[in-house]
PDB file of N, CA and C in Angstrom:
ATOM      1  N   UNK A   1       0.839  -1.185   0.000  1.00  0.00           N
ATOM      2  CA  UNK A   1       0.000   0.000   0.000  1.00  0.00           C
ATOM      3  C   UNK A   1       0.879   1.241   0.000  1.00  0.00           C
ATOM      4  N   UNK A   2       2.146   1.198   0.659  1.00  0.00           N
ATOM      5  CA  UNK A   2       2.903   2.422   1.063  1.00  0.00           C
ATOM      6  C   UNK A   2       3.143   2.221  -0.706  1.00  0.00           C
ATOM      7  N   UNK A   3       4.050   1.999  -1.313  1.00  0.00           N
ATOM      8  CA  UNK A   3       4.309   2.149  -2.363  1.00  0.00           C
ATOM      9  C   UNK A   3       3.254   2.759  -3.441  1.00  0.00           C
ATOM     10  N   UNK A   4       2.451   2.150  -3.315  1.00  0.00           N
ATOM     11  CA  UNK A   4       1.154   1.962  -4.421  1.00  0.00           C
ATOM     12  C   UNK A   4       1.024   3.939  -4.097  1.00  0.00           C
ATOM     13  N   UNK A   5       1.173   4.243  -3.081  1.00  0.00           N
ATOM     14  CA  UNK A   5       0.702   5.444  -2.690  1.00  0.00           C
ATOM     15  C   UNK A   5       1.569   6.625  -2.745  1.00  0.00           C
ATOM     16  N   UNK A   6       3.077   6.029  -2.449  1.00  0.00           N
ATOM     17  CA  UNK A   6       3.974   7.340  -2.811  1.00  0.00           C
ATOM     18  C   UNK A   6       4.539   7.065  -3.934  1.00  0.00           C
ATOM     19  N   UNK A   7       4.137   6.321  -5.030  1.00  0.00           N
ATOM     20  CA  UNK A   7       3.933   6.426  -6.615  1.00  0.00           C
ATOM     21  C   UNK A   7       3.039   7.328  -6.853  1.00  0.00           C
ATOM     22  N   UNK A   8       1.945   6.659  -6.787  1.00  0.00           N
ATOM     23  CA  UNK A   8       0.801   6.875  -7.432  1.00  0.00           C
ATOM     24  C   UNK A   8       0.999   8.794  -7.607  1.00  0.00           C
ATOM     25  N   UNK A   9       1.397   9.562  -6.934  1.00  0.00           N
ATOM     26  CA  UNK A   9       1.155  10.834  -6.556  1.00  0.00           C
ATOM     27  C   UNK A   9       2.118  11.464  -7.283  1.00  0.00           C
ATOM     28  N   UNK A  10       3.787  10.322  -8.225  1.00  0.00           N
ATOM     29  CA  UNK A  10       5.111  11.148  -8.892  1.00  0.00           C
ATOM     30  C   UNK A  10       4.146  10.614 -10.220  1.00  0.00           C
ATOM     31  N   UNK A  11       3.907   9.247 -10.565  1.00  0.00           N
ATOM     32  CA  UNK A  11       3.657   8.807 -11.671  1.00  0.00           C
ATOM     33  C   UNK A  11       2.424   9.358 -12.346  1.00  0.00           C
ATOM     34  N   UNK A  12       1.538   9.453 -11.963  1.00  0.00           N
ATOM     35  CA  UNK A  12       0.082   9.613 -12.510  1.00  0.00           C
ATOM     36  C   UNK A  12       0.189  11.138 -13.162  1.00  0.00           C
ATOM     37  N   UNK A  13       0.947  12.274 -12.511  1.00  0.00           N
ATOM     38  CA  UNK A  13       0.711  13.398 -12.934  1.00  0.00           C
ATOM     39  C   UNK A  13       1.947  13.224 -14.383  1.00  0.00           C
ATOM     40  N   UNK A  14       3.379  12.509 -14.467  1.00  0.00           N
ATOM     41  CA  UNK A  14       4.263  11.994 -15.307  1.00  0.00           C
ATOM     42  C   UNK A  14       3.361  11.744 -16.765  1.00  0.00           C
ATOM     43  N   UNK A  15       2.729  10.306 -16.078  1.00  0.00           N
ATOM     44  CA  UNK A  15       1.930   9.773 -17.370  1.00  0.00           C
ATOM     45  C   UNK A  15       1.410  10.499 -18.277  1.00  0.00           C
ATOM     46  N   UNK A  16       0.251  11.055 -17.662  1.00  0.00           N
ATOM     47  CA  UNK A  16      -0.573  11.882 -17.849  1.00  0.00           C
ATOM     48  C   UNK A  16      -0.383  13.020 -18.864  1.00  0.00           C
ATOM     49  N   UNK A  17       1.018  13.298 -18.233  1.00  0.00           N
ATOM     50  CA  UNK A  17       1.438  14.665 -19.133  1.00  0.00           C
ATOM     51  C   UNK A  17       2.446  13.998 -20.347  1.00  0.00           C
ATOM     52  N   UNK A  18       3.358  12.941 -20.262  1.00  0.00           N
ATOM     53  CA  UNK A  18       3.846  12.542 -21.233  1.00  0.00           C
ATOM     54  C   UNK A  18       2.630  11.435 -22.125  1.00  0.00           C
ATOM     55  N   UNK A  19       1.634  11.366 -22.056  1.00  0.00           N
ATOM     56  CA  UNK A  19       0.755  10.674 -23.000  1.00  0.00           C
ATOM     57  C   UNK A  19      -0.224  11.759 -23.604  1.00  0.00           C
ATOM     58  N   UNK A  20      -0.905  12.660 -23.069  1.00  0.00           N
ATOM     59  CA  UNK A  20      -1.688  13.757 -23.600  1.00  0.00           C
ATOM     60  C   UNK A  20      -1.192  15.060 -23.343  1.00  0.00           C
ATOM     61  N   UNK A  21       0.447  15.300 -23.355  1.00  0.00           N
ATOM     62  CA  UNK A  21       0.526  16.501 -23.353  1.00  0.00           C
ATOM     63  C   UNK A  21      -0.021  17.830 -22.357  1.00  0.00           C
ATOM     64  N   UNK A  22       0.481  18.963 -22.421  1.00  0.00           N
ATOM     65  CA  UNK A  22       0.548  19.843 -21.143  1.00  0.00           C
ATOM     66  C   UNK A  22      -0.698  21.032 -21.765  1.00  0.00           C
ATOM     67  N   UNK A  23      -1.117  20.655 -22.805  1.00  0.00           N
ATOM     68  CA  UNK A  23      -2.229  21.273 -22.990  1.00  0.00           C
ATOM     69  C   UNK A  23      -3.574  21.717 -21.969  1.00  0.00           C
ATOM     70  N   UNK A  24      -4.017  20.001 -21.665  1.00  0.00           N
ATOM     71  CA  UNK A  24      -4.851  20.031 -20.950  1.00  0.00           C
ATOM     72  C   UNK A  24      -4.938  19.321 -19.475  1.00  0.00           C
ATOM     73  N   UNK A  25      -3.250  18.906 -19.634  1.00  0.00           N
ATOM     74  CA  UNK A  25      -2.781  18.589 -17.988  1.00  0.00           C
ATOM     75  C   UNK A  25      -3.764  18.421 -16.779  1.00  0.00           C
ATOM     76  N   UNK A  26      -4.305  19.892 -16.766  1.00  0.00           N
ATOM     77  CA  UNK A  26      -5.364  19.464 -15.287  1.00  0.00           C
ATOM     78  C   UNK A  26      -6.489  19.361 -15.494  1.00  0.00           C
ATOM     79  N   UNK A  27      -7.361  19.450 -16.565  1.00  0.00           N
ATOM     80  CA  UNK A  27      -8.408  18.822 -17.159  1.00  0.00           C
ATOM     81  C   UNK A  27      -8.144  17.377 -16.486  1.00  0.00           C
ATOM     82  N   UNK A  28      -7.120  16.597 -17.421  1.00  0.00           N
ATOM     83  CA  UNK A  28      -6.952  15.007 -17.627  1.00  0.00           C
ATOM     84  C   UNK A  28      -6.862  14.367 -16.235  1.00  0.00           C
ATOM     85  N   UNK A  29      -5.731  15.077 -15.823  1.00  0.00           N
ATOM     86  CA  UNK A  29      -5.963  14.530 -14.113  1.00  0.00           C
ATOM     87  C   UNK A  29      -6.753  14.872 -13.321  1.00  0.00           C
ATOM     88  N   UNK A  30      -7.573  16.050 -13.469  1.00  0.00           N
ATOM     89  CA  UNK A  30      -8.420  15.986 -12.850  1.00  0.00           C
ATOM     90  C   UNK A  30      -9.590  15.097 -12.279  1.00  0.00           C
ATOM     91  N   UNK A  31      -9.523  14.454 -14.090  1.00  0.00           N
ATOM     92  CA  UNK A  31     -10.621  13.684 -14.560  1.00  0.00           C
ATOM     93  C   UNK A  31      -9.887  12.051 -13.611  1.00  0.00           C
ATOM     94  N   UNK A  32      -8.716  11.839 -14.010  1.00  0.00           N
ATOM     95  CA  UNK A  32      -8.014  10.805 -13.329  1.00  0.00           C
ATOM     96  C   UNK A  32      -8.416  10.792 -11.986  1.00  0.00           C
ATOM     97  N   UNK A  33      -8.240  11.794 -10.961  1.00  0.00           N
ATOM     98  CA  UNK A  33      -8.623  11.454  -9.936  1.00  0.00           C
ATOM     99  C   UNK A  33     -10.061  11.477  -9.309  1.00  0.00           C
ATOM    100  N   UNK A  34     -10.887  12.101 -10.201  1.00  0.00           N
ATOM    101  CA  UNK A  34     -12.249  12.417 -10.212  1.00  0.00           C
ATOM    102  C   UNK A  34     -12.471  10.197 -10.030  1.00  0.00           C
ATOM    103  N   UNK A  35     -11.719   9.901 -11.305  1.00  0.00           N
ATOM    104  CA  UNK A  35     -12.295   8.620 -11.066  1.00  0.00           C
ATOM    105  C   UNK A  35     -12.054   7.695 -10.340  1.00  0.00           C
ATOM    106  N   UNK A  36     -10.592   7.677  -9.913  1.00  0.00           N
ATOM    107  CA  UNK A  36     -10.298   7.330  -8.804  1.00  0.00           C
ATOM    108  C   UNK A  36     -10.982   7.307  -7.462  1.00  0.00           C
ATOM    109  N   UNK A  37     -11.525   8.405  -7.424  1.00  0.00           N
ATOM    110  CA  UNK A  37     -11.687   8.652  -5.832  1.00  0.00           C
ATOM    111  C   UNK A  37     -13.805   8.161  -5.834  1.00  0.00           C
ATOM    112  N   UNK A  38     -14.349   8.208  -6.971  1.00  0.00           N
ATOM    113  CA  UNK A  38     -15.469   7.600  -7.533  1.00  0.00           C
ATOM    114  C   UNK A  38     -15.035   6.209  -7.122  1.00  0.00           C
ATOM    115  N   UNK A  39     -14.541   5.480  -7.969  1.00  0.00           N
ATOM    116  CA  UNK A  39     -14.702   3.848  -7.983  1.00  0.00           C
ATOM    117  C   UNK A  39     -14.009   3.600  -6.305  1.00  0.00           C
ATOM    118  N   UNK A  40     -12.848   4.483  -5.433  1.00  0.00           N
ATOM    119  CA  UNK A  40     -12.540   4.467  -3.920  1.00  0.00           C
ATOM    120  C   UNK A  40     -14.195   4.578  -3.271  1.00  0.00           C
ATOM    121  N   UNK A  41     -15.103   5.079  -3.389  1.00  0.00           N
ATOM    122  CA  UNK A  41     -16.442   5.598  -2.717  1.00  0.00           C
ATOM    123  C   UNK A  41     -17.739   4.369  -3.386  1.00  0.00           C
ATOM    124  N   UNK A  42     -17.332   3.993  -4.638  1.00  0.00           N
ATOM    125  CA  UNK A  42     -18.555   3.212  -4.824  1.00  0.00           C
ATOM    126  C   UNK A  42     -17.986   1.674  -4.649  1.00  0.00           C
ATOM    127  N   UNK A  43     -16.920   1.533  -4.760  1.00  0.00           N
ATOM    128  CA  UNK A  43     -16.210   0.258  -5.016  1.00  0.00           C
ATOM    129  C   UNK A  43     -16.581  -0.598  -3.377  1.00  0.00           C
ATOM    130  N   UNK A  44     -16.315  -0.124  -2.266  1.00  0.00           N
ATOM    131  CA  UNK A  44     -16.832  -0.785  -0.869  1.00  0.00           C
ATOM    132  C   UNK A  44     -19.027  -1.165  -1.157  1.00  0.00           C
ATOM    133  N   UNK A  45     -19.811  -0.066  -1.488  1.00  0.00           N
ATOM    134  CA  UNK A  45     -20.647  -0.694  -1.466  1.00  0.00           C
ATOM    135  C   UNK A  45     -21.280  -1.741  -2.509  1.00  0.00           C
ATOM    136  N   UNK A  46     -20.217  -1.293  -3.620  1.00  0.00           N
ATOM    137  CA  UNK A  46     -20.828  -2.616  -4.992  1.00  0.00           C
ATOM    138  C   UNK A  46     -20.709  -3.677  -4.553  1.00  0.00           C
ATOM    139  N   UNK A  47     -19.134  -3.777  -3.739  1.00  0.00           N
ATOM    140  CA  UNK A  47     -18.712  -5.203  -3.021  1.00  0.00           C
ATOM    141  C   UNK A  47     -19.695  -5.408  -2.233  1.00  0.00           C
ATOM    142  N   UNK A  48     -20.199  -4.534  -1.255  1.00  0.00           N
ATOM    143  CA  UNK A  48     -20.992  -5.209  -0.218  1.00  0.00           C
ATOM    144  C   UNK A  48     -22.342  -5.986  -0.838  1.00  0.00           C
ATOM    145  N   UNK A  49     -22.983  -4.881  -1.815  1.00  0.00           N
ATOM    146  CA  UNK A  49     -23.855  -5.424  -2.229  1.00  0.00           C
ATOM    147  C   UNK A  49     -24.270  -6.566  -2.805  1.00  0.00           C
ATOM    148  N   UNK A  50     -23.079  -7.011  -3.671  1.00  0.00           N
ATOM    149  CA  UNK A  50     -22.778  -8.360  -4.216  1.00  0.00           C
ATOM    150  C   UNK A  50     -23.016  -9.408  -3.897  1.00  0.00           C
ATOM    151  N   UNK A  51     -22.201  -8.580  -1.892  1.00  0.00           N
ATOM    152  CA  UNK A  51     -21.866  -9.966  -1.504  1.00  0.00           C
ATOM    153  C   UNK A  51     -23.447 -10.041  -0.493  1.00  0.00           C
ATOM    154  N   UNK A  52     -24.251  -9.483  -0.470  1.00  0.00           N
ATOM    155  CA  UNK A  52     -25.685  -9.703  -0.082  1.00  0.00           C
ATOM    156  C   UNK A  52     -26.764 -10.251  -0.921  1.00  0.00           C
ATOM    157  N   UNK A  53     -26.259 -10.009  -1.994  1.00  0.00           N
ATOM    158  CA  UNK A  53     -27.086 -10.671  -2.952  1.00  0.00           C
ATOM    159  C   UNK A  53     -26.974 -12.263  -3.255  1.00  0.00           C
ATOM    160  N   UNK A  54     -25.527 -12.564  -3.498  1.00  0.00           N
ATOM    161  CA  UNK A  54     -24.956 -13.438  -3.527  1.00  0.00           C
ATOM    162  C   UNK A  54     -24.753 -14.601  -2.337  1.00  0.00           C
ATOM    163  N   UNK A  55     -24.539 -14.207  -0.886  1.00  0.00           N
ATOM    164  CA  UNK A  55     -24.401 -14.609  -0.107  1.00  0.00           C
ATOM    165  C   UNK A  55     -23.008 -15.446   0.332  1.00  0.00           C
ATOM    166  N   UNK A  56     -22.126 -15.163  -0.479  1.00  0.00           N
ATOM    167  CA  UNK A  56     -20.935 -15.062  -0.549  1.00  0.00           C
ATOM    168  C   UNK A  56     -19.782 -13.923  -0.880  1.00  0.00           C
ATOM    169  N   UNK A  57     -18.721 -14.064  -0.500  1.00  0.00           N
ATOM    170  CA  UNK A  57     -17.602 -13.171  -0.637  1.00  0.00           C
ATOM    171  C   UNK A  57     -17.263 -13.463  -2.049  1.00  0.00           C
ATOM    172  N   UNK A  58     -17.460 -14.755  -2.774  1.00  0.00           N
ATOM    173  CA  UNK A  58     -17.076 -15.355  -4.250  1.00  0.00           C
ATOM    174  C   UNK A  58     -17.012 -13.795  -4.816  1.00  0.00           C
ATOM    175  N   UNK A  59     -18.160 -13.758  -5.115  1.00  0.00           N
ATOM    176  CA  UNK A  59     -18.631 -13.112  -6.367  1.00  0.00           C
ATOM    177  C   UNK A  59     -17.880 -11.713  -5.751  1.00  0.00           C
ATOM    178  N   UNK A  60     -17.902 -10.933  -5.301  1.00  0.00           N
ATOM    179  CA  UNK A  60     -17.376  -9.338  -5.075  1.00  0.00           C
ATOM    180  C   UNK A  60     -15.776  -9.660  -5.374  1.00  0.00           C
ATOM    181  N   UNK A  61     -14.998 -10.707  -5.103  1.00  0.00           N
ATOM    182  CA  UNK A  61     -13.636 -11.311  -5.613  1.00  0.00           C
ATOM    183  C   UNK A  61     -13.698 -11.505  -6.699  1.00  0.00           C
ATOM    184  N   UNK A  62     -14.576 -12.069  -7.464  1.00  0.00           N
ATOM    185  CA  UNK A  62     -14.326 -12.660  -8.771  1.00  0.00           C
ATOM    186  C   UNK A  62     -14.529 -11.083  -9.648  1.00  0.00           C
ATOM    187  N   UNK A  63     -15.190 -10.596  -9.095  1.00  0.00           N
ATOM    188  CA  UNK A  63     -15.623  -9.469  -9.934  1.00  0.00           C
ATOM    189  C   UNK A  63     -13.927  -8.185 -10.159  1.00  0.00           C
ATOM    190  N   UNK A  64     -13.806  -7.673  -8.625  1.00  0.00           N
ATOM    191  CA  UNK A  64     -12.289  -7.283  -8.424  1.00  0.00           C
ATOM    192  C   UNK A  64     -11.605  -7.900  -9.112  1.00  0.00           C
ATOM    193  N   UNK A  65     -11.334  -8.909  -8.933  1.00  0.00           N
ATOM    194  CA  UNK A  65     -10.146  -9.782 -10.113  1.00  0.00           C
ATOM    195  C   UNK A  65     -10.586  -9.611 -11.737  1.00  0.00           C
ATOM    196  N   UNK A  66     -11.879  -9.686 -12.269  1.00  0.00           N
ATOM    197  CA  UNK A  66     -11.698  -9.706 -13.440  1.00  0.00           C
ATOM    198  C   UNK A  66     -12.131  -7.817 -13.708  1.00  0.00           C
ATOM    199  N   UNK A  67     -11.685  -6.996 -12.598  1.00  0.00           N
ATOM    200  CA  UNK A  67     -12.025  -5.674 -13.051  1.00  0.00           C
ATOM    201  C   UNK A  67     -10.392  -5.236 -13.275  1.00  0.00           C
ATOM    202  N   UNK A  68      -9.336  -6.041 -11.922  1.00  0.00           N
ATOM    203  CA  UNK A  68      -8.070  -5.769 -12.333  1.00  0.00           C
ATOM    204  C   UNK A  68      -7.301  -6.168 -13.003  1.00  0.00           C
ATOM    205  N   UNK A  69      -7.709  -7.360 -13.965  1.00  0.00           N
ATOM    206  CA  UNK A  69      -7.145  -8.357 -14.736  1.00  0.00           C
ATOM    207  C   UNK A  69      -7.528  -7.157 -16.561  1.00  0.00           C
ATOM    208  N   UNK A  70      -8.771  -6.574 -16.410  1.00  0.00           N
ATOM    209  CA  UNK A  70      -8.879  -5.947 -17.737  1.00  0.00           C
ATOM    210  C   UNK A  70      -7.809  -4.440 -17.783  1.00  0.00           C
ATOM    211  N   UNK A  71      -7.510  -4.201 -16.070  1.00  0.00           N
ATOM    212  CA  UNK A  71      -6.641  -2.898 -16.301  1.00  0.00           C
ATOM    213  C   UNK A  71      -5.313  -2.905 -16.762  1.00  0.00           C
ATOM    214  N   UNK A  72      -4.879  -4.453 -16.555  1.00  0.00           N
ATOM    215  CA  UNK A  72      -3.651  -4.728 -16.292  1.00  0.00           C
ATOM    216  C   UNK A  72      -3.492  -5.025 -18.575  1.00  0.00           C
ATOM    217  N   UNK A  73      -4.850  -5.461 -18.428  1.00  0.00           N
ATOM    218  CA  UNK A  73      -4.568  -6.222 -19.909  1.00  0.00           C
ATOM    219  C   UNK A  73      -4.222  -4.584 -20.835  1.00  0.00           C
ATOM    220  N   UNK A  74      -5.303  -3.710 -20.560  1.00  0.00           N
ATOM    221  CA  UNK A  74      -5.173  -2.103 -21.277  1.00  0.00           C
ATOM    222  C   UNK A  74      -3.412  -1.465 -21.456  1.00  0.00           C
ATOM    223  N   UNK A  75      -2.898  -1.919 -20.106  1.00  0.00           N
ATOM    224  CA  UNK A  75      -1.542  -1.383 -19.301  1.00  0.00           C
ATOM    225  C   UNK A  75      -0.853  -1.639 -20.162  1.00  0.00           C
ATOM    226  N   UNK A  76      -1.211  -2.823 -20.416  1.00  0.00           N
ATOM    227  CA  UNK A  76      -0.217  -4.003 -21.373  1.00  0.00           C
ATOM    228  C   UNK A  76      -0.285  -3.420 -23.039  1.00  0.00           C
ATOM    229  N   UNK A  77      -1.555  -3.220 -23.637  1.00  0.00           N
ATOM    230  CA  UNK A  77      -1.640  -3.087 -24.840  1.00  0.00           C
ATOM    231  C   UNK A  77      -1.422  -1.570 -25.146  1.00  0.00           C
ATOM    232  N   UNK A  78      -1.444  -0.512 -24.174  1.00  0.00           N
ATOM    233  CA  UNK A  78      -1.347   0.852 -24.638  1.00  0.00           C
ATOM    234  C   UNK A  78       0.239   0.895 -24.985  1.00  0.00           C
ATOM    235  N   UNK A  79      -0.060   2.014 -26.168  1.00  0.00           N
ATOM    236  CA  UNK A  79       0.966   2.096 -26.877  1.00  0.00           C
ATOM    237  C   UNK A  79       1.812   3.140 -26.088  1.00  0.00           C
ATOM    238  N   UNK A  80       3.111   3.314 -26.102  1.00  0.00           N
ATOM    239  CA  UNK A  80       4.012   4.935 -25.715  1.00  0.00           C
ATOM    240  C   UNK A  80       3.692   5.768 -26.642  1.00  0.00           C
ATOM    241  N   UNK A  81       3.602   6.824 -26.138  1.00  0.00           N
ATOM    242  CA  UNK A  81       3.238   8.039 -27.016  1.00  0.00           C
ATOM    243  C   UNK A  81       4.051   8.554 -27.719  1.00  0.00           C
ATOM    244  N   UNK A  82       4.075   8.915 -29.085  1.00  0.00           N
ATOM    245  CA  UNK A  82       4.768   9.168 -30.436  1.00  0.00           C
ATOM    246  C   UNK A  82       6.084   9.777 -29.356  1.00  0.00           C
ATOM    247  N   UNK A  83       7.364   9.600 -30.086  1.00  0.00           N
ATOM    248  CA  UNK A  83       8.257  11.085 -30.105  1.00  0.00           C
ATOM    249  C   UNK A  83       7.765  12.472 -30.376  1.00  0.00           C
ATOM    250  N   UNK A  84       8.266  13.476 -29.574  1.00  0.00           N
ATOM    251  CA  UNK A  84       8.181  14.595 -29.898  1.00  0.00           C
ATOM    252  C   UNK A  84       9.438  15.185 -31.297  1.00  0.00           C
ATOM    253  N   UNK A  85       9.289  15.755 -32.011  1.00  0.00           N
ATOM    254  CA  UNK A  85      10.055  15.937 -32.951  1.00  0.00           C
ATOM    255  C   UNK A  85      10.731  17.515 -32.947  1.00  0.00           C
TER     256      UNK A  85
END
C-alpha cells in the first residue's frame, strides 16, 4: 500500500502529461482522480452489495479480479506516445 501510494502521486501526474501533453494537464488529471476517488467511494458498497445478494464473498472477488485483470490487460496493450520531434 505504502508504495502503491507514494507512486501513485510522482507517476500519474508523469503519465498523464507525457501521453496527452501539457495542454490540458489538469483537465486530464483531474478527470483521473475524479475517477479514482469515484470507484474508492462506490467500489466498498458494490462489493458489499454483491456480496448480499450473492451470499458469498465469491462473487465481489471474482468481480475485483476480473475488473483488475482488464486494467492490467489495457496497461499491457497501450501504446508509448509518439516522439516529440
Amino acid at each position: 500500500i505504502g508504495w502503491n501510494y507514494g507512486s501513485m502521486f510522482t507517476l500519474f501526474p508523469a503519465t498523464c502529461l507525457q501521453y496527452f501533453g501539457p495542454t490540458a494537464q489538469g483537465s486530464n488529471y483531474g478527470l483521473l482522480f475524479s475517477a479514482w476517488g469515484l470507484a474508492g467511494f462506490a467500489g466498498p458498497y458494490v462489493g458489499g452489495w454483491l456480496k448480499d445478494t450473492s451470499g458469498t464473498y465469491y462473487v465481489p472477488f471474482i468481480v475485483g479480479a476480473v475488473v483488475v485483470a482488464v486494467s492490467v490487460l489495457i496497461s499491457i496493450t497501450m501504446k508509448p506516445p509518439a516522439p516529440k520531434s
